[in-house]
Protein backbone atom coordinates (compact mmCIF):
# COMPACT_ATOMS: atom_id res chain seq x y z
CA UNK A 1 145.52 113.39 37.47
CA UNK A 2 144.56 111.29 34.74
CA UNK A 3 147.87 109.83 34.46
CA UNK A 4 148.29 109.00 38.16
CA UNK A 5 144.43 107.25 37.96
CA UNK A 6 145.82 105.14 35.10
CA UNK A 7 148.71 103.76 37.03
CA UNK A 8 146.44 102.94 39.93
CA UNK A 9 143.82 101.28 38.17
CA UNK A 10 146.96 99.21 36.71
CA UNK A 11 148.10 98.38 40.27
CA UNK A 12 144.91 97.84 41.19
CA UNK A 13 143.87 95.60 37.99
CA UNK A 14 147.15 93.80 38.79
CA UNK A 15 146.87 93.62 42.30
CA UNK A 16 143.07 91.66 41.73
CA UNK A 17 143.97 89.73 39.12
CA UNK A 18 146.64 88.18 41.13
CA UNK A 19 144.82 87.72 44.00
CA UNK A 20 141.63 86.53 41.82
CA UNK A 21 143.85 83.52 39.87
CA UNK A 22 144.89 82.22 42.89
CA UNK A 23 141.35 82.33 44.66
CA UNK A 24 139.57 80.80 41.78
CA UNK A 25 142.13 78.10 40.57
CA UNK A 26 143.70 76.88 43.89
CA UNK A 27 142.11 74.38 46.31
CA UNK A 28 140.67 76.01 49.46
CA UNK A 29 143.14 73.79 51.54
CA UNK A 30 145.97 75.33 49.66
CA UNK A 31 144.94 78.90 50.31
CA UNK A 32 144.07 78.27 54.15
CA UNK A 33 147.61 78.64 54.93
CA UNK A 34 147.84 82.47 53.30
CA UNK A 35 144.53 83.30 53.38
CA UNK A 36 143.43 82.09 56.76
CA UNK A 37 139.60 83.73 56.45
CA UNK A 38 138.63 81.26 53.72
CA UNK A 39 138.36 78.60 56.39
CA UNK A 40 134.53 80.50 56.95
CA UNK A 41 133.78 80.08 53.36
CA UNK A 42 133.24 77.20 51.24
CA UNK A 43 135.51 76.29 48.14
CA UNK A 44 132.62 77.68 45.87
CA UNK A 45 132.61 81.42 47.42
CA UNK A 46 136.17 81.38 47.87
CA UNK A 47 136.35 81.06 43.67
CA UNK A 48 132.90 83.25 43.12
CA UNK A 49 135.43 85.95 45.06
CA UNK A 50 138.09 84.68 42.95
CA UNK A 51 136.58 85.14 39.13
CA UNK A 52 134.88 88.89 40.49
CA UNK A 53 138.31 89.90 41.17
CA UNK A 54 139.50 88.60 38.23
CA UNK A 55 136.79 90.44 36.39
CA UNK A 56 136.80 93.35 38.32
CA UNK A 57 141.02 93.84 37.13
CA UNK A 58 140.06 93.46 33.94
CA UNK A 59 137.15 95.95 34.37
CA UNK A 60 139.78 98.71 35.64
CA UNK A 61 141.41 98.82 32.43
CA UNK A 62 139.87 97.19 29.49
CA UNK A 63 136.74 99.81 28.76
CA UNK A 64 138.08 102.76 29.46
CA UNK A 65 141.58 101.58 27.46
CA UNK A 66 139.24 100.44 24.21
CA UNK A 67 136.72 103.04 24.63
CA UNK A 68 134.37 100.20 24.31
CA UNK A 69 131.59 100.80 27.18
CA UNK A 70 133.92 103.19 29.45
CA UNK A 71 131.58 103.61 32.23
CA UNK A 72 132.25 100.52 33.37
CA UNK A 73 135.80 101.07 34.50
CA UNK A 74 134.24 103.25 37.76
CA UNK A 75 131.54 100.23 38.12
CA UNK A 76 134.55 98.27 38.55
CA UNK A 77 136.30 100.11 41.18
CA UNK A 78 132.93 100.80 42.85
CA UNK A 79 132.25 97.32 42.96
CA UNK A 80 135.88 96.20 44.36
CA UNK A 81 135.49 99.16 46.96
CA UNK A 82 132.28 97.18 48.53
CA UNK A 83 134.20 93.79 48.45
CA UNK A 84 136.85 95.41 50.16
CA UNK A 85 134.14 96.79 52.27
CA UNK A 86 132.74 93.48 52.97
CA UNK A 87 136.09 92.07 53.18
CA UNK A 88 136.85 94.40 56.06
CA UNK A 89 134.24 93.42 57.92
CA UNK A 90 135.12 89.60 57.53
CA UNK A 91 138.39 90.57 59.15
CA UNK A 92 137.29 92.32 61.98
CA UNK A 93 134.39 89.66 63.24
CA UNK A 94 138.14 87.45 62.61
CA UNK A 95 139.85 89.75 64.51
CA UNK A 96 142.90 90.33 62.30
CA UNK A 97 143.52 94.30 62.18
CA UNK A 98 146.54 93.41 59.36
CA UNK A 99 143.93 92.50 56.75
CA UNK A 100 141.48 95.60 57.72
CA UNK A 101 144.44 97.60 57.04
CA UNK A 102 145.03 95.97 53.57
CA UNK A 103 141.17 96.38 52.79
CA UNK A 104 141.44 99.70 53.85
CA UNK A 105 144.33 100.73 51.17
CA UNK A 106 142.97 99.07 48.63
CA UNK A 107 138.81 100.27 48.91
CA UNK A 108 140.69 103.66 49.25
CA UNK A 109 142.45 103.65 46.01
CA UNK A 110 139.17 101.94 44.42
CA UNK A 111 137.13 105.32 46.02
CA UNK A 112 139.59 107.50 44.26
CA UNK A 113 139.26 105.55 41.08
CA UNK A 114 135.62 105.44 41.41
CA UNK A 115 135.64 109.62 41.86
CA UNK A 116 137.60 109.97 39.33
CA UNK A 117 136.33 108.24 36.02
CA UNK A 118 132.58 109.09 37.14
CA UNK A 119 133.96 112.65 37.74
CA UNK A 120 135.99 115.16 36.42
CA UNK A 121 138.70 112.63 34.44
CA UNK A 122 135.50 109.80 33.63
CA UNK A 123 134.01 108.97 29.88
């Protein structure tokens, strides 16, 4: 199990970071086009969403791989499971069941990460 929590905190960490470059680099005009829900948000929460992704990724894997403050690896994933909460919930007032089913995927792998380094595989 601890293998298979390793390899999705690295698609999760890669999966974020991604996502997290492009929020907090690119203009919000840019990103309206593939990211239609940042038309409700101003440029400056669309990057403050950007750089906690980005930090969040690298929270996933850096602790826990340095053994340099481990625990926060499942503060990580706990924290990305409430922005995909919250991120949810921006999609359905939208009304665009696609990205609740994205959210979904991703706050459950975040859960599992979560359980798992504060439980039985954690620091």
């Amino acid at each position: 199990m601890n293998v298979t929590l390793w390899i999705i905190q690295g698609l999760l960490a890669a999966a974020f970071a991604l996502a997290g470059v492009q929020k907090a680099t690119q203009p919000k005009d840019k990103l309206v086009g593939r990211l239609p829900w940042v038309e409700d948000f101003s440029q400056n929460t669309v990057r403050f969403i950007g750089v906690v992704e980005l930090l969040a990724a690298l929270g996933l894997v850096l602790p826990r791989a340095t053994g340099i403050a481990p625990v926060l690896t499942p503060l990580a994933a706990t924290g990305l499971a409430i922005t995909m909460a919250l991120a949810a919930v921006t999609h359905l007032r939208r009304r665009e069941p696609s990205g609740i089913a994205v959210n979904a995927v991703l706050l459950g792998l975040a859960v599992l990460v979560a359980w798992g380094r504060f439980g039985p595989y954690g620091p």
